[in-house]
C-alpha atoms as a PDB file:
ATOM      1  CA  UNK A   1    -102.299 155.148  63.741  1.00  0.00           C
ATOM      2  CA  UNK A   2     -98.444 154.953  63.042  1.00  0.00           C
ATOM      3  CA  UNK A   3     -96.803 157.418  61.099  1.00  0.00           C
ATOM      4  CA  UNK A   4     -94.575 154.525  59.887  1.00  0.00           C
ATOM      5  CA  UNK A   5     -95.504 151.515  57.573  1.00  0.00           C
ATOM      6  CA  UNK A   6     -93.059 149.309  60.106  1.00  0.00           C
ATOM      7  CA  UNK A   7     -92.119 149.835  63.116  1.00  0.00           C
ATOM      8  CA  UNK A   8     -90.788 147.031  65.254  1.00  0.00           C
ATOM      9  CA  UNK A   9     -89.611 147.368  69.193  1.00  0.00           C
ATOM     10  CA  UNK A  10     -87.858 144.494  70.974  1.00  0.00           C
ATOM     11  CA  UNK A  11     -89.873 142.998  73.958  1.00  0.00           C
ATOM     12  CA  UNK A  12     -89.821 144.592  77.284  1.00  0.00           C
ATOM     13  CA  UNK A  13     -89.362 141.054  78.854  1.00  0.00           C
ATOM     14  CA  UNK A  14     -86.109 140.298  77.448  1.00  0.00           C
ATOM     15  CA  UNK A  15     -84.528 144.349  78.355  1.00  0.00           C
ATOM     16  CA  UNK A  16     -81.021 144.685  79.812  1.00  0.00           C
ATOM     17  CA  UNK A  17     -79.880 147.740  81.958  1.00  0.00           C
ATOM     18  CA  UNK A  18     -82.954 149.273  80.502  1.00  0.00           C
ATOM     19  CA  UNK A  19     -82.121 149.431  76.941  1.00  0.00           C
ATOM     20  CA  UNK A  20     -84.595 148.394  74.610  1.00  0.00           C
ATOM     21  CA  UNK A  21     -84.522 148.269  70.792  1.00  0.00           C
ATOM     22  CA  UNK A  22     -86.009 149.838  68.019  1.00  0.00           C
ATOM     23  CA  UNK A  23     -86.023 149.309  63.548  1.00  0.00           C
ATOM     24  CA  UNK A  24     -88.213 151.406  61.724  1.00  0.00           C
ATOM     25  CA  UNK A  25     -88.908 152.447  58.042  1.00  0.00           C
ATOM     26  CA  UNK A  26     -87.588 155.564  57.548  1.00  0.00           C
ATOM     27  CA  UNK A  27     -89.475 157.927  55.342  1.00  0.00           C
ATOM     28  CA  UNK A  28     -86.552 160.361  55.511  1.00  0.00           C
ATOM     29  CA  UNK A  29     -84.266 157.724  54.924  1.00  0.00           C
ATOM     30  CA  UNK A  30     -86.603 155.448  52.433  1.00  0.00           C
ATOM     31  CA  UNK A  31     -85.151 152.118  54.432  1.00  0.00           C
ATOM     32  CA  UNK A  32     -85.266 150.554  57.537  1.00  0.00           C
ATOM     33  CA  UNK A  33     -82.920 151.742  60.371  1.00  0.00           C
ATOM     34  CA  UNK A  34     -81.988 151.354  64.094  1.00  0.00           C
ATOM     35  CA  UNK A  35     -82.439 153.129  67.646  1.00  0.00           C
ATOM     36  CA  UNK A  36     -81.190 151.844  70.731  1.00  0.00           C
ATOM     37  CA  UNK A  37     -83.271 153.844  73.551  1.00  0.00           C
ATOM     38  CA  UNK A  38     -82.405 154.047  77.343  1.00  0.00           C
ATOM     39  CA  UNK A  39     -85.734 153.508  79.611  1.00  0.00           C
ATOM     40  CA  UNK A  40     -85.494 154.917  83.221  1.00  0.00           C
ATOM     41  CA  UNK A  41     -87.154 152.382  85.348  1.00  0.00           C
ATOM     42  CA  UNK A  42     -88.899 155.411  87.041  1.00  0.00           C
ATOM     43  CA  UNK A  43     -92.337 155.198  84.654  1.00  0.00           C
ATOM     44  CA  UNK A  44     -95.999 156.388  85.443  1.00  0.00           C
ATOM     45  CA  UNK A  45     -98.773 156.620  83.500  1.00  0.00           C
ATOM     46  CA  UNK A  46     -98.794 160.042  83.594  1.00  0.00           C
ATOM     47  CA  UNK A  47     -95.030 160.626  83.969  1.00  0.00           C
ATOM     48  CA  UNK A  48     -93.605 162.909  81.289  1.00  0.00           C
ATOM     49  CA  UNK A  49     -89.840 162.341  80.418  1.00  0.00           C
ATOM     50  CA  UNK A  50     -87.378 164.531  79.128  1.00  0.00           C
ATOM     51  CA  UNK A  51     -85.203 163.129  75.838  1.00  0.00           C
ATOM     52  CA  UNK A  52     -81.779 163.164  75.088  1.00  0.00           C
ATOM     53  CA  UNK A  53     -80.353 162.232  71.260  1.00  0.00           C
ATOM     54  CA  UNK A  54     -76.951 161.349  71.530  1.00  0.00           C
ATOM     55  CA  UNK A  55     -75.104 161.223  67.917  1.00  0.00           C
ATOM     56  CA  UNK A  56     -72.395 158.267  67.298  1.00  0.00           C
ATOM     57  CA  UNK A  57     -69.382 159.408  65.020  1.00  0.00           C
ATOM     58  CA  UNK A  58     -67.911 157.914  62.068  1.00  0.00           C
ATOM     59  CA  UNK A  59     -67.674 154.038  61.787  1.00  0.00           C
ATOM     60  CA  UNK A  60     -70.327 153.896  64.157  1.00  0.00           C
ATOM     61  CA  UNK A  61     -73.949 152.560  64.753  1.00  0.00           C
ATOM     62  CA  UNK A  62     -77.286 152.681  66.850  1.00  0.00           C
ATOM     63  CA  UNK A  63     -75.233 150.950  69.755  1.00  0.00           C
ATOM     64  CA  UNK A  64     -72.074 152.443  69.804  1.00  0.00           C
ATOM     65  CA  UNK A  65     -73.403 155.339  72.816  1.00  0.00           C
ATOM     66  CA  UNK A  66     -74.186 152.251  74.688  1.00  0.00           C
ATOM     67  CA  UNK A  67     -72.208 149.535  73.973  1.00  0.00           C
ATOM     68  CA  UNK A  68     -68.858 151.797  73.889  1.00  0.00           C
ATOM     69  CA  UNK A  69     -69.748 154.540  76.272  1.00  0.00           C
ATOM     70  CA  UNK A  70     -71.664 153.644  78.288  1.00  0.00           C
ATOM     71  CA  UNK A  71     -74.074 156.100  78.682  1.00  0.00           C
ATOM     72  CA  UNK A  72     -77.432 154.337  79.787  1.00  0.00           C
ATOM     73  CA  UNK A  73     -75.370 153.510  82.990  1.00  0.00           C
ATOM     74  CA  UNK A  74     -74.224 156.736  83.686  1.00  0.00           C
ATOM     75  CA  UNK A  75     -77.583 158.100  83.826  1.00  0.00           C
ATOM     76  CA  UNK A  76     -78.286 155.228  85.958  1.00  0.00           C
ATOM     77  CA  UNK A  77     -76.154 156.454  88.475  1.00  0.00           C
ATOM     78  CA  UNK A  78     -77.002 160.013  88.195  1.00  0.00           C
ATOM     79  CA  UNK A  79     -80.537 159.241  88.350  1.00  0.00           C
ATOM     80  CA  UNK A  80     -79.752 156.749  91.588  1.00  0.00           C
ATOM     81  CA  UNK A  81     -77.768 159.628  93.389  1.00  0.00           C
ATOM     82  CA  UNK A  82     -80.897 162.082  92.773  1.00  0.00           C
ATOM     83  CA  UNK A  83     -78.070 164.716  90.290  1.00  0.00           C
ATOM     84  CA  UNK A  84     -80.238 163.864  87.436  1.00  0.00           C
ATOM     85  CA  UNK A  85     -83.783 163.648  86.602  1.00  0.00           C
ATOM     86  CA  UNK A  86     -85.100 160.588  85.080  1.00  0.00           C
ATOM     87  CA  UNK A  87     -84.806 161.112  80.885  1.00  0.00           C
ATOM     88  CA  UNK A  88     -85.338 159.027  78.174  1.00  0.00           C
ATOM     89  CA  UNK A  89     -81.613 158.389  76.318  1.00  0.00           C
ATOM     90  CA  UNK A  90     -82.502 158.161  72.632  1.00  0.00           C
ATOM     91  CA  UNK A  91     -79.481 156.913  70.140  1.00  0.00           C
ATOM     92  CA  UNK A  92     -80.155 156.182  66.534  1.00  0.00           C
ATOM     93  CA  UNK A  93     -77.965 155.091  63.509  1.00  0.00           C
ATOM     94  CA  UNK A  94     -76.807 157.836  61.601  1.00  0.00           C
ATOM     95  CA  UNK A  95     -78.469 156.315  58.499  1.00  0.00           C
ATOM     96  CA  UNK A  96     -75.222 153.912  57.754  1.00  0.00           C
ATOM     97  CA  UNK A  97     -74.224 155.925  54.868  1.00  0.00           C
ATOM     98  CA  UNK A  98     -70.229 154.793  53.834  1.00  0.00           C
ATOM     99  CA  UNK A  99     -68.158 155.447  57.067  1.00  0.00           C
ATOM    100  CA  UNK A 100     -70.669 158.309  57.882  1.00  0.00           C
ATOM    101  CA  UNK A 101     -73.631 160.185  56.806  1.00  0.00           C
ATOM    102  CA  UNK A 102     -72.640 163.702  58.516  1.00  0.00           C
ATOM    103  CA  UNK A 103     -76.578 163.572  59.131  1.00  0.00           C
ATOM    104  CA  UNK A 104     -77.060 165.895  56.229  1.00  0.00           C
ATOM    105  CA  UNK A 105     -79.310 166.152  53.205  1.00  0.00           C
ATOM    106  CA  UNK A 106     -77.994 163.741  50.385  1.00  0.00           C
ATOM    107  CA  UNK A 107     -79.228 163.398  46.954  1.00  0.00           C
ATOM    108  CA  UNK A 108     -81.285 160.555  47.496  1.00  0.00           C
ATOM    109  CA  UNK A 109     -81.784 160.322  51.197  1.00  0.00           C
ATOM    110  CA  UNK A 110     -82.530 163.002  53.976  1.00  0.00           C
ATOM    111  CA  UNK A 111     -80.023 162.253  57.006  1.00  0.00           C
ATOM    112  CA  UNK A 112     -80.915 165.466  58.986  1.00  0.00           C
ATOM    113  CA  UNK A 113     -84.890 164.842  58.317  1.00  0.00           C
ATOM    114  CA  UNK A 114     -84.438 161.268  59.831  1.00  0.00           C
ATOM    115  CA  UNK A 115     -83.334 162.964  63.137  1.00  0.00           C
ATOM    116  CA  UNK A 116     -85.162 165.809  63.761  1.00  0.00           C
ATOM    117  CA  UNK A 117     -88.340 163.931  62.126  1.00  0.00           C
ATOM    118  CA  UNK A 118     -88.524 160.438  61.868  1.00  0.00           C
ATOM    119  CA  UNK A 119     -86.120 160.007  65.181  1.00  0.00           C
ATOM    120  CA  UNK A 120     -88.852 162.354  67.174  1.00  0.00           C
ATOM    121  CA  UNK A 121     -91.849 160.889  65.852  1.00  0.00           C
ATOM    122  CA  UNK A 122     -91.557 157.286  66.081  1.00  0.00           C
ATOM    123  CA  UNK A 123     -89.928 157.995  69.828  1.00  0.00           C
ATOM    124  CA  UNK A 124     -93.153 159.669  71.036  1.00  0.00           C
ATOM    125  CA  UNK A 125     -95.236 156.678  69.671  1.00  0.00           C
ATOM    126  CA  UNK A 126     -93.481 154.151  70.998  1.00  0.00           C
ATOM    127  CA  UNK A 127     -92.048 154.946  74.200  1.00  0.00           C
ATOM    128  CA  UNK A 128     -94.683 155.384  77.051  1.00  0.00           C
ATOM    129  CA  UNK A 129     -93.536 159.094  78.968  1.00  0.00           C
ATOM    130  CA  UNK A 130     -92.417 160.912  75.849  1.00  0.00           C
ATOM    131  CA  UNK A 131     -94.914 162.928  74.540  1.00  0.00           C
ATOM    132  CA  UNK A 132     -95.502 166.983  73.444  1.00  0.00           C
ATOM    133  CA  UNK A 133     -95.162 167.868  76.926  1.00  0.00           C
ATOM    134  CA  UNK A 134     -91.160 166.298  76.617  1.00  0.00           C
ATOM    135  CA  UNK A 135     -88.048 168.447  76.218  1.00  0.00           C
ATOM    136  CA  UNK A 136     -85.881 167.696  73.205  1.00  0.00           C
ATOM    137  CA  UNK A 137     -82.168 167.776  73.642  1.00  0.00           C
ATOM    138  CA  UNK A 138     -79.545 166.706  71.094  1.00  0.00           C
ATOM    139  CA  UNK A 139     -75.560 165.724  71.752  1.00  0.00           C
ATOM    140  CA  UNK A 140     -72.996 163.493  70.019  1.00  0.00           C
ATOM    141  CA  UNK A 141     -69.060 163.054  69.682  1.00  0.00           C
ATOM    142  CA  UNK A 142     -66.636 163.419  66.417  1.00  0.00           C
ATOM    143  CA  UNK A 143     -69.244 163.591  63.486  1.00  0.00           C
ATOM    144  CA  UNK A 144     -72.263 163.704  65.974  1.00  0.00           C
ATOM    145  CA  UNK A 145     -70.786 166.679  67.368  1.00  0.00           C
ATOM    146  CA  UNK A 146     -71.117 168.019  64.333  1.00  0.00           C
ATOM    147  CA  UNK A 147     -74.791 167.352  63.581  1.00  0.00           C
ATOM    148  CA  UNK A 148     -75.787 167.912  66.956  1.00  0.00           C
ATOM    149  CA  UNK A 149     -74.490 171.558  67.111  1.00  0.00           C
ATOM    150  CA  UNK A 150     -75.414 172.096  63.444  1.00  0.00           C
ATOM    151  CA  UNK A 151     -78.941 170.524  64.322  1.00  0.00           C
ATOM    152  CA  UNK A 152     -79.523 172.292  67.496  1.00  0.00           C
ATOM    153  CA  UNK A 153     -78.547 175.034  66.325  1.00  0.00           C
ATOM    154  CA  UNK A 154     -80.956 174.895  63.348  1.00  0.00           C
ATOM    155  CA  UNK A 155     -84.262 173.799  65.246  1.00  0.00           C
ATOM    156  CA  UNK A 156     -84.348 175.639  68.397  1.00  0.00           C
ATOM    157  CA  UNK A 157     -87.914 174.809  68.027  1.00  0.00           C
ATOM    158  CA  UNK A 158     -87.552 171.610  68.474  1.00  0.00           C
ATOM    159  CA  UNK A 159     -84.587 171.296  70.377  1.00  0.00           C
ATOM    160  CA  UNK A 160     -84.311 172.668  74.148  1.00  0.00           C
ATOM    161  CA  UNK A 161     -80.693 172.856  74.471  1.00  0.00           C
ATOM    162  CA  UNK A 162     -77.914 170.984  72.840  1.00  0.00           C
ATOM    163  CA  UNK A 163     -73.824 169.923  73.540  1.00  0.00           C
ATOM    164  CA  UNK A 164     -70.936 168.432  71.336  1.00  0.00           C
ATOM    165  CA  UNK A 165     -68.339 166.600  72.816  1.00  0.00           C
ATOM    166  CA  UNK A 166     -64.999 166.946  70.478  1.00  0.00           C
ATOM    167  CA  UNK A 167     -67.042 167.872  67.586  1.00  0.00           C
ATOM    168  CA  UNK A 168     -66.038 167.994  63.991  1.00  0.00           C
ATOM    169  CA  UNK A 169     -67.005 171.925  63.445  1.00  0.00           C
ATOM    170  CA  UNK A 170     -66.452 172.131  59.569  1.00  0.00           C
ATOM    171  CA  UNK A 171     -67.518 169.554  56.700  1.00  0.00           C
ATOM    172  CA  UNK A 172     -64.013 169.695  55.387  1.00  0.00           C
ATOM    173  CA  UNK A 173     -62.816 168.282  58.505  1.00  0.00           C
ATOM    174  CA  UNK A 174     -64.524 164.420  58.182  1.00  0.00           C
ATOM    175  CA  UNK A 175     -61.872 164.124  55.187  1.00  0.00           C
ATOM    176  CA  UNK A 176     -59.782 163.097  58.311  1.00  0.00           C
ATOM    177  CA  UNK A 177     -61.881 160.150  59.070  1.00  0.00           C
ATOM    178  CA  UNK A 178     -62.902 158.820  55.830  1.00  0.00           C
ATOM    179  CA  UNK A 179     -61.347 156.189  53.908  1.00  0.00           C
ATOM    180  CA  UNK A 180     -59.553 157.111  50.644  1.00  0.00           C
ATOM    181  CA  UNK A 181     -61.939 158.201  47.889  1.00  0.00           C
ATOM    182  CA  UNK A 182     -64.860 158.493  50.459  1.00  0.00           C
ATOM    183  CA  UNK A 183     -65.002 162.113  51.354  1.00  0.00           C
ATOM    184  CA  UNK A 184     -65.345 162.757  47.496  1.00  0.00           C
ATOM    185  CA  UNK A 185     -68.209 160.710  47.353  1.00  0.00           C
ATOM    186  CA  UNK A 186     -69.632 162.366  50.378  1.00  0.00           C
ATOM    187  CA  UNK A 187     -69.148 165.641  48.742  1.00  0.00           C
ATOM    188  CA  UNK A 188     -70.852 165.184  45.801  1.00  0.00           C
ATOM    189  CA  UNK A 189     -73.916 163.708  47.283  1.00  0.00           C
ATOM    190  CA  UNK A 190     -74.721 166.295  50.082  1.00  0.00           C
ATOM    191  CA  UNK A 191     -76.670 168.968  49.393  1.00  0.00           C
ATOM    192  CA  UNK A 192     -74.914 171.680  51.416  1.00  0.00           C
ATOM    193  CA  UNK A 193     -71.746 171.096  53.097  1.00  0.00           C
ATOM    194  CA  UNK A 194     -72.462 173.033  56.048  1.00  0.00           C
ATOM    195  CA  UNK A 195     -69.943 174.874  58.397  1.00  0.00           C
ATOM    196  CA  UNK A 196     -71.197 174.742  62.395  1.00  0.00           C
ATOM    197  CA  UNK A 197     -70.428 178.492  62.477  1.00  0.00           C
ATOM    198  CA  UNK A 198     -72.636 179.418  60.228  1.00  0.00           C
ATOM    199  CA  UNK A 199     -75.289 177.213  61.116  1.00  0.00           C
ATOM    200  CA  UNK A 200     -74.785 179.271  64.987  1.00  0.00           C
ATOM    201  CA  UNK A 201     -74.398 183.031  63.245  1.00  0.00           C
ATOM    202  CA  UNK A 202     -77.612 181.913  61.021  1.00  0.00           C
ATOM    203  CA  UNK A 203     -80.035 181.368  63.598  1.00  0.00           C
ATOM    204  CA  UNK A 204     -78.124 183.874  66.226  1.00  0.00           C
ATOM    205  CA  UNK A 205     -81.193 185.372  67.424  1.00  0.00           C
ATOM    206  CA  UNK A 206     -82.833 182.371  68.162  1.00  0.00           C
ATOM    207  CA  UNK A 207     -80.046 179.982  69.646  1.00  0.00           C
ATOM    208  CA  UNK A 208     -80.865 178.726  73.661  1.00  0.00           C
ATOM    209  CA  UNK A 209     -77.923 178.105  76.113  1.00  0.00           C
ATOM    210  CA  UNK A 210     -75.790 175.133  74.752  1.00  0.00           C
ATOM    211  CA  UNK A 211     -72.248 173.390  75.294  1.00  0.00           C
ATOM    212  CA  UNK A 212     -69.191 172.072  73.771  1.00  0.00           C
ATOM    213  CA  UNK A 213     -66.162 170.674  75.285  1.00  0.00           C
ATOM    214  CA  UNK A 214     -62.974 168.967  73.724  1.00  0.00           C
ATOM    215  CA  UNK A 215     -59.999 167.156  74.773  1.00  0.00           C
ATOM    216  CA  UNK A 216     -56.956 169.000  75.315  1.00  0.00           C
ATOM    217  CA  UNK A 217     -54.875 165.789  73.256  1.00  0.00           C
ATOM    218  CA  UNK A 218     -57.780 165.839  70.655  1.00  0.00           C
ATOM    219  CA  UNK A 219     -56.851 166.172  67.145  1.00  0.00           C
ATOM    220  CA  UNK A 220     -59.884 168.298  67.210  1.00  0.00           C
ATOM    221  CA  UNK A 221     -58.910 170.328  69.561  1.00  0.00           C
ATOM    222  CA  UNK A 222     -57.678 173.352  67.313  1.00  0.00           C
ATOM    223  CA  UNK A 223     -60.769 173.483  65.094  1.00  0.00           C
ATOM    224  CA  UNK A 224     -62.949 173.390  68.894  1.00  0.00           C
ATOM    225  CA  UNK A 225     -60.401 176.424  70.234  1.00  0.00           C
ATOM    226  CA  UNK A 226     -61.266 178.183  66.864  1.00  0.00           C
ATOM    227  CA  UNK A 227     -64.999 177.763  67.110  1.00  0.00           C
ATOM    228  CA  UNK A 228     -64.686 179.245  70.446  1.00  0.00           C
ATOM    229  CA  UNK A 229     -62.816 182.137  69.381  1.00  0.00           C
ATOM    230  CA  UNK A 230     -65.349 183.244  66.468  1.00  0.00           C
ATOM    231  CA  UNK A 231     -68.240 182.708  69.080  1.00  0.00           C
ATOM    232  CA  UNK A 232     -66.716 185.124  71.767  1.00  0.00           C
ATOM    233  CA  UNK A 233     -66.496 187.262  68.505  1.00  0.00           C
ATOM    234  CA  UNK A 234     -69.752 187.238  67.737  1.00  0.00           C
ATOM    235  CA  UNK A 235     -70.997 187.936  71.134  1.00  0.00           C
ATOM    236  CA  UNK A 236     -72.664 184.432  71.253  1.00  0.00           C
ATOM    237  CA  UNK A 237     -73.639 182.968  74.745  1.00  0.00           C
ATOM    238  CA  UNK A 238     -71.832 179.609  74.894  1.00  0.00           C
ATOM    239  CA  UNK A 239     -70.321 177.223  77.272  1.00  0.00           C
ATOM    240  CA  UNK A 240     -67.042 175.798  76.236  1.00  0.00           C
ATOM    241  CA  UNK A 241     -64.816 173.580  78.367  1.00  0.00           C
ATOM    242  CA  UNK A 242     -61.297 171.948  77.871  1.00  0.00           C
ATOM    243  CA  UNK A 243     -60.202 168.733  79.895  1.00  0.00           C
ATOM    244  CA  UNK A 244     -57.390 166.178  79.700  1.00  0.00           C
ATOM    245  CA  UNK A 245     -57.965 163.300  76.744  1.00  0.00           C
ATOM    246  CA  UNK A 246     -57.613 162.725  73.749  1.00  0.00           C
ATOM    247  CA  UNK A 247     -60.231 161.557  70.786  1.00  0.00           C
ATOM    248  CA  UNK A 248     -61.228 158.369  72.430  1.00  0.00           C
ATOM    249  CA  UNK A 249     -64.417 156.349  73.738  1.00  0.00           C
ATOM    250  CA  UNK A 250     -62.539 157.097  77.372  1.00  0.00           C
ATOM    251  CA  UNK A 251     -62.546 160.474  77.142  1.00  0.00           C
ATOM    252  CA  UNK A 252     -66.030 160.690  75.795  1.00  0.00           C
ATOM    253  CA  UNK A 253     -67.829 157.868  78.224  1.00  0.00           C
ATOM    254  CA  UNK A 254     -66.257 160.073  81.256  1.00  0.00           C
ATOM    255  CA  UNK A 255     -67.519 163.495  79.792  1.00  0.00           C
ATOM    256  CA  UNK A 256     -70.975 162.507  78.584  1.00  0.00           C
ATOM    257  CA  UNK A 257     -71.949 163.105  82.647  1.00  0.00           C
ATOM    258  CA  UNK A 258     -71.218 167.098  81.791  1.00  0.00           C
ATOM    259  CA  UNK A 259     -73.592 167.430  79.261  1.00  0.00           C
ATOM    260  CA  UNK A 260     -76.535 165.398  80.655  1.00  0.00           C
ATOM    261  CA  UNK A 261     -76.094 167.539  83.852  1.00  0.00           C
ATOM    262  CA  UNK A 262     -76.196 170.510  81.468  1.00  0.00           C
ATOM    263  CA  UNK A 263     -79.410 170.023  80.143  1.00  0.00           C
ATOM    264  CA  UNK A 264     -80.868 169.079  82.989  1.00  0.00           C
ATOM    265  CA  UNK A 265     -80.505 172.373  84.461  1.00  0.00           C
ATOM    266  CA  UNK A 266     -81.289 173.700  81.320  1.00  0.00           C
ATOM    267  CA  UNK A 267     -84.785 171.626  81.724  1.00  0.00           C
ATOM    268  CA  UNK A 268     -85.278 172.902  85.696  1.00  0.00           C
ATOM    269  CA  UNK A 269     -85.583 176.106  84.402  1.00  0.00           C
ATOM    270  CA  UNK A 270     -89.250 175.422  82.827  1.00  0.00           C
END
């Protein structure tokens, strides 16, 4: 039995480069919304797949991982040159809250529980290979950056490892993005504007391995040097890597490769 009142998935006759389509009602959310998922074509019966979320920034939607970055192709090729081991790509809407939700805990609607719930829950029932047995692993660019190292940090029981790719580290910092009069609206709905630092120093004990890179032309980049900075302080065990771009779909459609890689050694480990 669903843990859903609707859930519908697009057929798996009509697929395209393996993506396939889902809208469900969100409890979390208390509407419909959208996932695009990648399928590997490498799927037994009793195959087990691990599952990456990948976080869209501002502006953005279910297909903009895709669509814009390319990513289900990308793993293609990974997976086709035996680097990668075949993983289920998992990209939902951030809720399609004004220019963006932050995925955080509004008044009215739960942006956060429709990821680490909803998202998880209505993957495992309706993709064949993801199960209990699957790792969890959660990325995203600009503002899913931001809830992907706030989230991961947050549930390391849930998630294995996770990665930000020129992340948005404080909530002050999507004033930058939004349109005029929109960040004050944002701030007065969420229910804790929450700092990526302190989501890592909160849960220090507890964190896994994870990863966060920026480009070096990135209007991010300061806030991403900074993060670094107060991590090294704080003696916590981090990745962080700085290459040549700026904040762009280019940038983050060539850099995506780094963090998939990353978790799957992170998964070889057992």
């Amino acid at each position: 039995m669903s843990n859903f009142f609707t859930t519908e998935i697009s057929n798996p006759e009509n697929e395209f480069d393996h993506l396939r389509f889902i809208t469900v009602k969100s409890k979390a959310l208390k509407r419909r919304a959208d996932i695009s998922v990648y399928v590997p074509s490498k799927a037994t019966v009793d195959f087990t797949f691990d599952v990456v979320i990948l976080l869209h920034g501002v502006y953005g939607s279910h297909w903009a991982w895709a669509m814009n970055g390319g990513v289900h192709k990308t793993a293609d090729r990974l997976i086709q040159q035996g680097r990668l081991k075949p993983m289920v790509l998992v990209m939902p809407s951030d809720g399609l809250h004004g220019d963006g939700s932050g995925y955080l805990k509004h008044s009215q609607e739960d942006y956060e529980k429709w990821i680490v719930e909803d998202v998880i829950t209505v993957v495992k029932e309706q993709i064949a290979g993801v199960n209990k047995k699957s790792n969890f692993f959660i990325t995203g660019l600009s503002m899913g950056g931001y809830g992907a190292l706030r989230l991961g940090a947050k549930y390391p029981e849930i998630f294995r490892s996770f990665s930000g790719l020129s992340s948005i580290t404080e909530f002050s910092q999507l004033k930058i993005f939004l349109e005029n009069g929109e960040f004050e609206k944002l701030s007065g709905l969420v229910s804790n504007q929450e700092n990526v630092l302190e989501c890592l120093l909160g849960n220090k004990e507890r964190l896994p391995e994870f990863y966060f890179d920026c480009g070096t032309d990135d209007l991010l980049i300061e806030f991403n040097r900074k993060l670094h900075q107060r991590l090294v302080e704080n003696n916590i065990n981090h990745t962080y890597v700085e290459n040549p771009g700026a904040h762009q779909w280019i940038y983050w459609q060539t850099h995506i490769e780094e963090s998939l890689l990353f978790f799957d050694r992170i998964a070889s480990k057992g």
